[in-house]
C-alpha atoms as a PDB file:
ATOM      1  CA  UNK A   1       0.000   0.000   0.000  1.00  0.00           C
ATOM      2  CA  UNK A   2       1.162   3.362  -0.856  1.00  0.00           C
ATOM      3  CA  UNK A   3       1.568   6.436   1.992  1.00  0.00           C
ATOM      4  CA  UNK A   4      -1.305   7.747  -0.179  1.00  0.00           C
ATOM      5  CA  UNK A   5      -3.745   5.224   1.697  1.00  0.00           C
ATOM      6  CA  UNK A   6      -3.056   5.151   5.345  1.00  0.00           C
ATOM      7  CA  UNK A   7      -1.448   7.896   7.621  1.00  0.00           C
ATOM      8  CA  UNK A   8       2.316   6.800   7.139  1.00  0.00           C
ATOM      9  CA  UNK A   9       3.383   9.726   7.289  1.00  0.00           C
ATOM     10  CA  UNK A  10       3.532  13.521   8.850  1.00  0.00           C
ATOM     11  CA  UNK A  11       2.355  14.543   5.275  1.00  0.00           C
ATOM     12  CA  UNK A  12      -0.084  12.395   4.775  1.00  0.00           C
ATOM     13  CA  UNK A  13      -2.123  12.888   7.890  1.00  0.00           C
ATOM     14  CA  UNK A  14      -1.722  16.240   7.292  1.00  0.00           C
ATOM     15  CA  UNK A  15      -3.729  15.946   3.802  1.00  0.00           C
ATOM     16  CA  UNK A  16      -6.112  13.511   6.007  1.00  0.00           C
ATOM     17  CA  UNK A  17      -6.963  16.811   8.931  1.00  0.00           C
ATOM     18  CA  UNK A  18      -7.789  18.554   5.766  1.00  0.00           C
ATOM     19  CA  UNK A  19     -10.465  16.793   4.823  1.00  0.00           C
ATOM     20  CA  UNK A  20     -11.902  16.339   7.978  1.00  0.00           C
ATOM     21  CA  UNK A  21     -15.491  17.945   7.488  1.00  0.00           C
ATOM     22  CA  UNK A  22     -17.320  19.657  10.323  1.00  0.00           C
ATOM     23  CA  UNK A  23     -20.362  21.352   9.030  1.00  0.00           C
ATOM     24  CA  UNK A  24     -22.114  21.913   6.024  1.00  0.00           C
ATOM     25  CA  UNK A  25     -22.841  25.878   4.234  1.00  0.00           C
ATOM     26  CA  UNK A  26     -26.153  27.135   3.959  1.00  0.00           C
ATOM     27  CA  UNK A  27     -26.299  25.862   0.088  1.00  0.00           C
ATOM     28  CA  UNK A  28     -26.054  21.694   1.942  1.00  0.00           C
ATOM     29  CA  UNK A  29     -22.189  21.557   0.540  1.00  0.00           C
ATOM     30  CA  UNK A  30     -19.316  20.306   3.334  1.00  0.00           C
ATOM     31  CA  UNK A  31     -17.252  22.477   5.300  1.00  0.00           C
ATOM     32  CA  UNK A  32     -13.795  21.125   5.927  1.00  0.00           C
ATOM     33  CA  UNK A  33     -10.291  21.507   8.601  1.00  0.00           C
ATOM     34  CA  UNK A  34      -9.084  22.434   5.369  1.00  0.00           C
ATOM     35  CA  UNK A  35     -11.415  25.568   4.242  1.00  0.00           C
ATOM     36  CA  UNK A  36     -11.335  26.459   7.859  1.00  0.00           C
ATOM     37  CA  UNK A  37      -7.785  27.639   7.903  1.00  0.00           C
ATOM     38  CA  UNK A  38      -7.178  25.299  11.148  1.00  0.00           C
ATOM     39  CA  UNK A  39      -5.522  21.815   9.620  1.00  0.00           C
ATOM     40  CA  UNK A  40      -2.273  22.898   9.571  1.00  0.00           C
ATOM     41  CA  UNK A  41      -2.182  24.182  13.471  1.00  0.00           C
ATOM     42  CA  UNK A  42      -4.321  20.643  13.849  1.00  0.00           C
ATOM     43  CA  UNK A  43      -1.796  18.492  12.415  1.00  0.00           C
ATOM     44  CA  UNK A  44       1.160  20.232  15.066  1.00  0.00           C
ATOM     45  CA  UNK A  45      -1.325  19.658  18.039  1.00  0.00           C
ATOM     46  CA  UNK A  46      -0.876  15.889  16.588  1.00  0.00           C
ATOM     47  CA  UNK A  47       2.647  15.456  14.957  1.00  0.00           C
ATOM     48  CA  UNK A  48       3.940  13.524  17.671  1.00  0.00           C
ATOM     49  CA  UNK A  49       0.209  11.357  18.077  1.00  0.00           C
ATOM     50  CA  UNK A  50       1.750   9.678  14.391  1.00  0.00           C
ATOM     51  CA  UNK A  51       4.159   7.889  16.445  1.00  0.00           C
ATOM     52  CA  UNK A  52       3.100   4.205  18.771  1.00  0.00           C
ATOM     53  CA  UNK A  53       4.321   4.618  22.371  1.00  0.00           C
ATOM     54  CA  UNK A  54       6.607   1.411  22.872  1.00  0.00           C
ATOM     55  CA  UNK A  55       5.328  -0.333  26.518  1.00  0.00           C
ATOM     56  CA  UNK A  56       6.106  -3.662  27.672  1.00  0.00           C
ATOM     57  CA  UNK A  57       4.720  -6.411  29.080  1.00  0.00           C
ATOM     58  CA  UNK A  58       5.977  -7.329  33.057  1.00  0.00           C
ATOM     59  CA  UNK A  59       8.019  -9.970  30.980  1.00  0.00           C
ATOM     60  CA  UNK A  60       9.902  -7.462  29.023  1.00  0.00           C
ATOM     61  CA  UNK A  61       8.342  -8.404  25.661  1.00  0.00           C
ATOM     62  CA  UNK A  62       7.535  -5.034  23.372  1.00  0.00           C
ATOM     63  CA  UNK A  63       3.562  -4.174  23.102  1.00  0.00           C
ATOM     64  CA  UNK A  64       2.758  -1.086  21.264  1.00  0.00           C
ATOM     65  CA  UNK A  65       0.002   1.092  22.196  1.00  0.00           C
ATOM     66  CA  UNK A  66      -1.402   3.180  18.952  1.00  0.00           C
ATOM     67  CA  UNK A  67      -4.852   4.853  18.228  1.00  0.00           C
ATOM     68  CA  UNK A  68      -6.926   2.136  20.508  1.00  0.00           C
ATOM     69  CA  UNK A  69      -8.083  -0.079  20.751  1.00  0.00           C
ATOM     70  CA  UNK A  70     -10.341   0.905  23.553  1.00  0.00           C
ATOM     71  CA  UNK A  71     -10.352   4.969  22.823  1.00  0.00           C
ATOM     72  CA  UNK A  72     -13.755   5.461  22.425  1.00  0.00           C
ATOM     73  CA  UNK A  73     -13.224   4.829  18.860  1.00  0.00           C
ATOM     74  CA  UNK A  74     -15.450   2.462  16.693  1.00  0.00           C
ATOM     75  CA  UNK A  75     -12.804   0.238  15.293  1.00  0.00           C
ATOM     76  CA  UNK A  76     -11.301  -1.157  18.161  1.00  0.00           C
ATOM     77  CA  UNK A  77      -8.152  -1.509  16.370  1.00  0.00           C
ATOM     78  CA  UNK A  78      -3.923  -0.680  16.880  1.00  0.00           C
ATOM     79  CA  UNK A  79      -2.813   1.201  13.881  1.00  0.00           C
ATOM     80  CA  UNK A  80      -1.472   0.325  10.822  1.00  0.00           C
ATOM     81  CA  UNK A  81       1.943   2.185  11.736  1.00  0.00           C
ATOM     82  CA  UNK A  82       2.460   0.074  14.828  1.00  0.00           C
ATOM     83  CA  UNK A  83       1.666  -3.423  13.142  1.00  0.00           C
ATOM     84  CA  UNK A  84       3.965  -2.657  10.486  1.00  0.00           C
ATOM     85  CA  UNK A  85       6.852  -1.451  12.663  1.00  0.00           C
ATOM     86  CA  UNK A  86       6.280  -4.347  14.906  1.00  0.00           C
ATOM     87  CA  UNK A  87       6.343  -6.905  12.010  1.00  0.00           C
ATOM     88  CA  UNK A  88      10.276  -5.711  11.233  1.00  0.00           C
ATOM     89  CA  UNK A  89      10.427  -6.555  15.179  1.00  0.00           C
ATOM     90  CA  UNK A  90       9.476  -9.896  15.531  1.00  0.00           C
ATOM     91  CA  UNK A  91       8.818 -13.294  14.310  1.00  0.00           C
ATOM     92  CA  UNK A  92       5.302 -13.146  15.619  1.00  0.00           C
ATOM     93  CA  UNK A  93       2.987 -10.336  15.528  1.00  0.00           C
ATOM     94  CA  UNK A  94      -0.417  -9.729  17.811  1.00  0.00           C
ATOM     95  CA  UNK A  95      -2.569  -6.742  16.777  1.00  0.00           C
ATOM     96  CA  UNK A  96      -5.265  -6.752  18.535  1.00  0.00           C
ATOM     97  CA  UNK A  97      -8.965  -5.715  16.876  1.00  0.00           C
ATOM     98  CA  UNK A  98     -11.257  -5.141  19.837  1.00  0.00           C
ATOM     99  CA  UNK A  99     -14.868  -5.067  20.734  1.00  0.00           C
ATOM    100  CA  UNK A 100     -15.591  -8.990  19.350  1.00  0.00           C
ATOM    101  CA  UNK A 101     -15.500 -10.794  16.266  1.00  0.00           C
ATOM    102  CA  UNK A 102     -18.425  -8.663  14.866  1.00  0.00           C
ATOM    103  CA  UNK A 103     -17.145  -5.009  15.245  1.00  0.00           C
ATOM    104  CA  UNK A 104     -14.038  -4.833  15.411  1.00  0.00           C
ATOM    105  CA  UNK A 105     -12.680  -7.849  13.301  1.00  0.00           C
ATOM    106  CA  UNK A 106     -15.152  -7.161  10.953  1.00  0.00           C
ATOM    107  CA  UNK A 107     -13.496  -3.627   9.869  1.00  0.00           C
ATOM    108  CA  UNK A 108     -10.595  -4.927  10.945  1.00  0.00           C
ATOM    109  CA  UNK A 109     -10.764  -7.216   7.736  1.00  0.00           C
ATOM    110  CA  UNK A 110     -12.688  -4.671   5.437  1.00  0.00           C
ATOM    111  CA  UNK A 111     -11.083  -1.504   6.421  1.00  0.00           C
ATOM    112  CA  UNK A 112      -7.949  -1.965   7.712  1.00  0.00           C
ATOM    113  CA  UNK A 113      -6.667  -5.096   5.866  1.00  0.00           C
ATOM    114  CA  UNK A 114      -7.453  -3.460   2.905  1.00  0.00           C
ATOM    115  CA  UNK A 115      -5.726   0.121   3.189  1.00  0.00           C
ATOM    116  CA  UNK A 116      -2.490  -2.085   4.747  1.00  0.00           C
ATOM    117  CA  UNK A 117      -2.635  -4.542   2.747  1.00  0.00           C
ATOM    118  CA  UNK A 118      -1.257  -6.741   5.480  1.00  0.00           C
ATOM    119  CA  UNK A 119      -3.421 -10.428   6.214  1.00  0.00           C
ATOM    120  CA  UNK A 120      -3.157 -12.059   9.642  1.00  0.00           C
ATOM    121  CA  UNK A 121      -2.262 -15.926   8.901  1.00  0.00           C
ATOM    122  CA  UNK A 122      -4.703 -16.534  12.197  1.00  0.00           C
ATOM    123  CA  UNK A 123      -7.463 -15.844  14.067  1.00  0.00           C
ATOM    124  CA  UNK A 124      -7.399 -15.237  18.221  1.00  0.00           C
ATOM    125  CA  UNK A 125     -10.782 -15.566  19.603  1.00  0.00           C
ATOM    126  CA  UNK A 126     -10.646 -14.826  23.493  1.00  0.00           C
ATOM    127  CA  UNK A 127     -13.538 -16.094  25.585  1.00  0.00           C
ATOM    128  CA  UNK A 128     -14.626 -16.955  29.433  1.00  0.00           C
ATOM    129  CA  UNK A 129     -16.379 -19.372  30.987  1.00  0.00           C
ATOM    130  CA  UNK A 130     -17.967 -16.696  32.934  1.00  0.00           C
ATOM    131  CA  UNK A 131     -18.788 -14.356  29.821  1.00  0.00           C
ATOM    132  CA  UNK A 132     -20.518 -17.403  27.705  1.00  0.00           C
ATOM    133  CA  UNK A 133     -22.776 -18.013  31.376  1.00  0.00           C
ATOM    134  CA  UNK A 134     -23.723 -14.367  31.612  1.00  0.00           C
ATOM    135  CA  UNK A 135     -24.597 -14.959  27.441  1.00  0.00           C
ATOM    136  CA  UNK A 136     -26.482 -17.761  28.294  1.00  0.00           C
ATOM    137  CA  UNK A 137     -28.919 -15.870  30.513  1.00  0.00           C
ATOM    138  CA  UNK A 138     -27.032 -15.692  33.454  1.00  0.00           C
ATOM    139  CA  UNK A 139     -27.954 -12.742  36.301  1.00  0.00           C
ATOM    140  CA  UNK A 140     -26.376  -9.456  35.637  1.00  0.00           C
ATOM    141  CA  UNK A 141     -22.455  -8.553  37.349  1.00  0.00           C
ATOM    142  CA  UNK A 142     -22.284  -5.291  39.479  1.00  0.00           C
ATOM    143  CA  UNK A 143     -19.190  -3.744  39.968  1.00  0.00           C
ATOM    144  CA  UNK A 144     -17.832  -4.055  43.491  1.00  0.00           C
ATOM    145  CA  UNK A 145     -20.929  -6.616  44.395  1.00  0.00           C
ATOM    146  CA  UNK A 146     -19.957  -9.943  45.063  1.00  0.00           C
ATOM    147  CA  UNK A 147     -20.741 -12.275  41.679  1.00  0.00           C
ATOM    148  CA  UNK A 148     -23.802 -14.919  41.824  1.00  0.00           C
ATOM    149  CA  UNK A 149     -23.294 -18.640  42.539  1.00  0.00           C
ATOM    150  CA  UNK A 150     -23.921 -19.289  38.547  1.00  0.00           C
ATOM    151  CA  UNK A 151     -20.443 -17.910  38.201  1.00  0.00           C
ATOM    152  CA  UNK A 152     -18.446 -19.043  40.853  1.00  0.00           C
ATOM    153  CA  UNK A 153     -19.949 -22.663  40.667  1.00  0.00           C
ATOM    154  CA  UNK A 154     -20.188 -25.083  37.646  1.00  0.00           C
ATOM    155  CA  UNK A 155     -23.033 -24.707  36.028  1.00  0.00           C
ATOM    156  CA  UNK A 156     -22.852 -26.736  32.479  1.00  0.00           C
ATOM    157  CA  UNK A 157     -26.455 -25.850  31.591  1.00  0.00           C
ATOM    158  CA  UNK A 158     -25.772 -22.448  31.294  1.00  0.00           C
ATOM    159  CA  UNK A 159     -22.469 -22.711  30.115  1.00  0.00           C
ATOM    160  CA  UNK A 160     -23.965 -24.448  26.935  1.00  0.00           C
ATOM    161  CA  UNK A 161     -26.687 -21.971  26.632  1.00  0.00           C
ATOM    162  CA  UNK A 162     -23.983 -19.425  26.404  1.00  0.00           C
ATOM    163  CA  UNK A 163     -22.139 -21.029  23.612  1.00  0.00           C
ATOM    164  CA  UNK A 164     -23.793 -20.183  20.301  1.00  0.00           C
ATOM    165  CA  UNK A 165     -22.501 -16.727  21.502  1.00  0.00           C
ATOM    166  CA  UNK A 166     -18.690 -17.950  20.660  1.00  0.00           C
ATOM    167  CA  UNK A 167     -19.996 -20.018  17.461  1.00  0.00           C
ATOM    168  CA  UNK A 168     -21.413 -16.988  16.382  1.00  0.00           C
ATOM    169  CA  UNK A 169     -17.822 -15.273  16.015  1.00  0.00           C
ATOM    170  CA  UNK A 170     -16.100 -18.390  15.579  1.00  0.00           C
ATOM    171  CA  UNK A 171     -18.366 -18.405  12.310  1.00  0.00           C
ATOM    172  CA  UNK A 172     -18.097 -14.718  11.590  1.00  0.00           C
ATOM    173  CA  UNK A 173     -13.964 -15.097  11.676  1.00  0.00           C
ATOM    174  CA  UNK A 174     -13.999 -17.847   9.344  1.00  0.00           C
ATOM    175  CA  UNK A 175     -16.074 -16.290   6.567  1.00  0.00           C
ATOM    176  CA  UNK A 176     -13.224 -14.022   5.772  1.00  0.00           C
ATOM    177  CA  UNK A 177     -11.370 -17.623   5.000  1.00  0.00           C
ATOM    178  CA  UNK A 178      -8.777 -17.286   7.967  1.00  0.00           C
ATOM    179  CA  UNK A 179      -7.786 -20.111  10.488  1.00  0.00           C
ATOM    180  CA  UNK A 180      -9.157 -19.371  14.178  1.00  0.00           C
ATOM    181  CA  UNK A 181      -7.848 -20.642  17.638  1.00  0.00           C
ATOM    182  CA  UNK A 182      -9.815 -20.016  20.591  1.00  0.00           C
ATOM    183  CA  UNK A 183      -8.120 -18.863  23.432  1.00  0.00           C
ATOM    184  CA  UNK A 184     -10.160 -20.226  26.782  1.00  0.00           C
ATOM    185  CA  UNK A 185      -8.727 -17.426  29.622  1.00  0.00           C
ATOM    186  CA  UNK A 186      -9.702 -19.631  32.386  1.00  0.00           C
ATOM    187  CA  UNK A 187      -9.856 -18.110  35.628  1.00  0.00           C
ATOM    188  CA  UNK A 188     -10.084 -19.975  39.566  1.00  0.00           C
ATOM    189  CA  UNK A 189     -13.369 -20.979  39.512  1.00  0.00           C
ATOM    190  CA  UNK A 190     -13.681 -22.446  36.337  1.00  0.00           C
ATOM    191  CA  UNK A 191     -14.069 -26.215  36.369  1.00  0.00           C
ATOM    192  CA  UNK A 192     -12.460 -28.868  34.541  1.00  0.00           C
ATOM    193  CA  UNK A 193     -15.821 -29.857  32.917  1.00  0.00           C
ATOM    194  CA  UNK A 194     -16.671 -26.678  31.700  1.00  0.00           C
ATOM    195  CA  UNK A 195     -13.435 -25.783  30.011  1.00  0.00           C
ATOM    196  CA  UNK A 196     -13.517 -28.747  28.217  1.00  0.00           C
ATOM    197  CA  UNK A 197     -17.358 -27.861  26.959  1.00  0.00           C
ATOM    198  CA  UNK A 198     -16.289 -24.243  25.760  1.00  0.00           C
ATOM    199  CA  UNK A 199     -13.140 -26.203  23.680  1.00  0.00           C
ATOM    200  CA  UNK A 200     -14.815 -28.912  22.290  1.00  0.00           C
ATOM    201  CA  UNK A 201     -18.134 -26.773  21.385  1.00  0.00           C
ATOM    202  CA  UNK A 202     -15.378 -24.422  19.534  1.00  0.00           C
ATOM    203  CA  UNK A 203     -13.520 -27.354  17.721  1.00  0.00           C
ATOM    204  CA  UNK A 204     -16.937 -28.581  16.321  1.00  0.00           C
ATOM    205  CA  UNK A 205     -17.742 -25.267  15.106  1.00  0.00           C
ATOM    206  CA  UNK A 206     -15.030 -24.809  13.067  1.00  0.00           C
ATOM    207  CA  UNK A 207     -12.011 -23.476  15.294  1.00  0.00           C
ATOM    208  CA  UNK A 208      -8.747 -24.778  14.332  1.00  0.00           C
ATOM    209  CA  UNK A 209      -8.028 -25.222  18.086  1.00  0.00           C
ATOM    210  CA  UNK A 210      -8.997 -23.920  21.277  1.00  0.00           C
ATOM    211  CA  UNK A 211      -6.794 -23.777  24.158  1.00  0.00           C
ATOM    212  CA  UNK A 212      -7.078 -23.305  28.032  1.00  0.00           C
ATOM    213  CA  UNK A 213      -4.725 -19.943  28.855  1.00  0.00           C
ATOM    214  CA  UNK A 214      -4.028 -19.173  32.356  1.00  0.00           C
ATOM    215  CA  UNK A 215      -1.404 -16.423  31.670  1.00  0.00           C
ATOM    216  CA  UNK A 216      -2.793 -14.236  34.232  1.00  0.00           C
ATOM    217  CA  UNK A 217      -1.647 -16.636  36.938  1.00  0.00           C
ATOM    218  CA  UNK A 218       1.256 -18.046  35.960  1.00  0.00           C
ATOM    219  CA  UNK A 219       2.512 -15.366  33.224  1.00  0.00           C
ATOM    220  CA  UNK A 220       4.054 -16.764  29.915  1.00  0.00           C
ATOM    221  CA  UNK A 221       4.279 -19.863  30.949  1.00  0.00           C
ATOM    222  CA  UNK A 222       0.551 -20.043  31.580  1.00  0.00           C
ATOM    223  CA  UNK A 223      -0.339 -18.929  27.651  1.00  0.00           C
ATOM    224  CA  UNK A 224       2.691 -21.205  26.010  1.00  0.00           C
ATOM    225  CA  UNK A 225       0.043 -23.909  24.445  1.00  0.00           C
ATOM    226  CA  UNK A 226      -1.876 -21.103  23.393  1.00  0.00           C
ATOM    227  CA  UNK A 227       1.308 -20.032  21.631  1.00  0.00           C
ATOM    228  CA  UNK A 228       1.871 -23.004  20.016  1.00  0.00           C
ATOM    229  CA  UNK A 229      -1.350 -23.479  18.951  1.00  0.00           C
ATOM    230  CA  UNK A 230      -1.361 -19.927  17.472  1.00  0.00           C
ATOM    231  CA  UNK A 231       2.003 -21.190  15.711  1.00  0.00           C
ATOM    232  CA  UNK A 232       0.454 -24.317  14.729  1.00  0.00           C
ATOM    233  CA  UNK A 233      -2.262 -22.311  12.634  1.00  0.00           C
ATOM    234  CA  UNK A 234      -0.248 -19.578  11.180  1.00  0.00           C
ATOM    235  CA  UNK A 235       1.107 -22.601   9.341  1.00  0.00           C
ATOM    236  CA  UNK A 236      -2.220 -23.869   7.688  1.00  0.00           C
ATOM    237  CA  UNK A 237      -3.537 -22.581   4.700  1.00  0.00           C
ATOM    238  CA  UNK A 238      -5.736 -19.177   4.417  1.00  0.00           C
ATOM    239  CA  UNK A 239      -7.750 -18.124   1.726  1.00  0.00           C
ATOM    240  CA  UNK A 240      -8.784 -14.582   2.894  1.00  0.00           C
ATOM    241  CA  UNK A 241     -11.318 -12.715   1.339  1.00  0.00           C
ATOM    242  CA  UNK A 242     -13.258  -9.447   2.048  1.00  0.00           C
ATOM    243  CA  UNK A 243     -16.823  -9.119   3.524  1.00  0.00           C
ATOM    244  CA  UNK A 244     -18.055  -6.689   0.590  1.00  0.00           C
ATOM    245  CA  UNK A 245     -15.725  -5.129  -2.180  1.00  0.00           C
ATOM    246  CA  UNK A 246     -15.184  -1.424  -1.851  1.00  0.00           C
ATOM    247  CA  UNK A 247     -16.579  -0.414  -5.829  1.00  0.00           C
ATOM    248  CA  UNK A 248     -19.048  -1.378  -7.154  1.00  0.00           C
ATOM    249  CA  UNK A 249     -22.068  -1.661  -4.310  1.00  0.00           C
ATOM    250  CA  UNK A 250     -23.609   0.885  -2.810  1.00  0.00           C
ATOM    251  CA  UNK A 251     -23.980   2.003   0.729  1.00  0.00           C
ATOM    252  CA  UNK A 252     -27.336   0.085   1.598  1.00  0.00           C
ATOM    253  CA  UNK A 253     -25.459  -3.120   0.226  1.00  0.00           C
ATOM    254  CA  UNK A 254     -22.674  -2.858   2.357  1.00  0.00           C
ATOM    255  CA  UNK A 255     -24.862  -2.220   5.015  1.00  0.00           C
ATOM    256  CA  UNK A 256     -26.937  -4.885   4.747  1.00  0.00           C
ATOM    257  CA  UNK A 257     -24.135  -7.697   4.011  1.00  0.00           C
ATOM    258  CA  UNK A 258     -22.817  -6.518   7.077  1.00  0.00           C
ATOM    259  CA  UNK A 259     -26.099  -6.672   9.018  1.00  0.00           C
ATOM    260  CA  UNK A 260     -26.908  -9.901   7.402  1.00  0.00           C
ATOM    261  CA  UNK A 261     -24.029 -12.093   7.427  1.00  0.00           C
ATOM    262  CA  UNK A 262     -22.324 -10.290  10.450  1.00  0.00           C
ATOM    263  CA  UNK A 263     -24.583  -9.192  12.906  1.00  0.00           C
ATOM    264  CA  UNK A 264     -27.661 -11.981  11.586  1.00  0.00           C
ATOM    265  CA  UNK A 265     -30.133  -9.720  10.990  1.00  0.00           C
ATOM    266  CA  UNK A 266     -33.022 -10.601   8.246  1.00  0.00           C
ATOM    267  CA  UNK A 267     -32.633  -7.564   6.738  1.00  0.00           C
ATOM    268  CA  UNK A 268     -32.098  -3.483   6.675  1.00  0.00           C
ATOM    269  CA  UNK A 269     -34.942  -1.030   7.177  1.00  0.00           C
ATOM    270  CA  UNK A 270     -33.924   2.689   6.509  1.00  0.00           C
ATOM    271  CA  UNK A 271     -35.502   5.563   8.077  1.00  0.00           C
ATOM    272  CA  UNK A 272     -35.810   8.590   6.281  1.00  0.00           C
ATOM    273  CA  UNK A 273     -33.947  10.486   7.849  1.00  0.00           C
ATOM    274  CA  UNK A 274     -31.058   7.937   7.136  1.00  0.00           C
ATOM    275  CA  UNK A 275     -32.517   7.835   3.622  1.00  0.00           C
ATOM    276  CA  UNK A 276     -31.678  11.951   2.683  1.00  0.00           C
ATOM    277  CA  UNK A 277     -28.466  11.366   4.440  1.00  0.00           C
ATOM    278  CA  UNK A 278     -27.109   8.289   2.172  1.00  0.00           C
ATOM    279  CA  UNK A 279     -28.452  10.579  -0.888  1.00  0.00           C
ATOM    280  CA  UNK A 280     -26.542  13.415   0.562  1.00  0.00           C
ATOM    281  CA  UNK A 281     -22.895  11.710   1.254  1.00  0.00           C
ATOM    282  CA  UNK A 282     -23.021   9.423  -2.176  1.00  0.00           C
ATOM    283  CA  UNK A 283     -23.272  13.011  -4.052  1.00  0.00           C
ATOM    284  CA  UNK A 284     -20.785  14.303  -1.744  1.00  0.00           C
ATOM    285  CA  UNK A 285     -17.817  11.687  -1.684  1.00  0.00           C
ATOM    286  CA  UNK A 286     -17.186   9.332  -4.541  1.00  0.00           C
ATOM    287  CA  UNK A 287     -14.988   6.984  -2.136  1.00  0.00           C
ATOM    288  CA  UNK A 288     -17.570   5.299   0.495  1.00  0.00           C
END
């Protein structure tokens, strides 16, 4: 990919700010950074933001922190800049696209992979025994109150009720032709029994593996079959493909493959209000 598609560098984003558009004129045409006079003092609030901060793990190994993924953004992903300096790093790169299997892998895949024009060669789904009971209809978790016997207490019933949850994204990873390991973080009260349900119920659905991690107990050495697992897969096969391609459909059809064979709705109802306003941007940018 060229510098032209991502913000690789100080130039680049600076063309980027420009185009940022805040408002519209009285005649319904956008207002930009750029018309505003204010990209350029923009881009100097944020010419040191183009660089990852470099952190590290209590093990020493590098982790870079880089637009997200939790900022109260909607991607849920690291930047582009960080996975590609990290990949002259290491052997072995994790990038981590938050917020699930639906909406953050999913534009992790259709956005990002296609502006890098880097493809992971595997899949890391990360899921709980207690997460899959609560998804199974367990009682709601307060912070700071003490959690209900359902979760501290095996419960197999539940745990299974819980489970097309994980099949669901197991199933959503794999349409974009990648192999996926499921990463069980298992935690004190989990029993035997029902870490074995979450990894064979993941196995039958399509995973490639799924593995019990207790890293958060016993540090690296609690995640190394998870590693090798991970390993194992990067090794198989992939035959990645995008969700939607970007020309040729339209807004409502991205939409409603997304809805549809993401998020497994029927279909896509449009308001009119959302109507006027995919009328408005198609006239306005030719790139959607």
């Amino acid at each position: 990919a060229s510098g032209d598609d991502y913000s690789s560098t100080l130039k680049d984003m600076r063309a980027r700010i420009g185009r940022c558009v805040v408002a519209y004129n009285t005649s319904g045409k956008p207002i930009t950074t750029e018309d505003l006079g204010v990209a350029g003092a923009m881009t100097v609030l944020m010419k040191d933001a183009i660089m990852p901060t470099l952190m590290q793990t209590v093990e020493g190994t590098p982790a870079f922190v880089h637009a997200g993924p939790f900022a109260n953004i909607a991607h849920g992903n690291s930047s582009i800049i960080a996975d590609r300096i990290a990949l002259k790093l290491a052997d072995y790169v994790l990038t981590e696209s938050g917020f699930g299997a639906d909406i953050g892998m999913e534009k992790f895949f259709d956005i990002k992979c296609r502006y890098s024009g880097l493809v992971p060669d595997a899949v890391v789904l990360v899921a709980t025994v207690r997460a899959l009971k609560m998804h199974g209809g367990g009682p709601a978790v307060k912070a700071g109150a003490p959690l209900a016997p359902e979760y501290v207490e095996e419960n197999l019933e539940l745990l299974a009720a819980g489970m097309p949850n994980l099949e669901a994204h197991i199933e959503n990873a794999l349409r974009f032709g990648i192999p996926v390991v499921v990463a069980v973080n298992s935690f004190k009260d989990d029993t035997q029994a029902e870490v074995d349900l979450v990894c064979k119920a993941a196995i039958a659905a399509g995973a490639e593996n799924a593995v019990v991690s207790r890293h958060w107990m016993d540090g690296g050495a609690g995640a190394t079959a998870l590693g090798e697992a991970v390993i194992a897969a990067c090794e198989k096969p992939s035959d990645f493909k995008f969700l939607y391609p970007l020309k040729g459909t339209t807004i409502k059809e991205k939409i409603e493959t997304i809805c549809t064979k993401i998020y497994g709705a029927a279909g896509v109802e449009y308001s009119e209000l959302a109507e006027e306003q995919k009328t408005k941007m198609e006239k306005m940018f030719a790139k959607l």
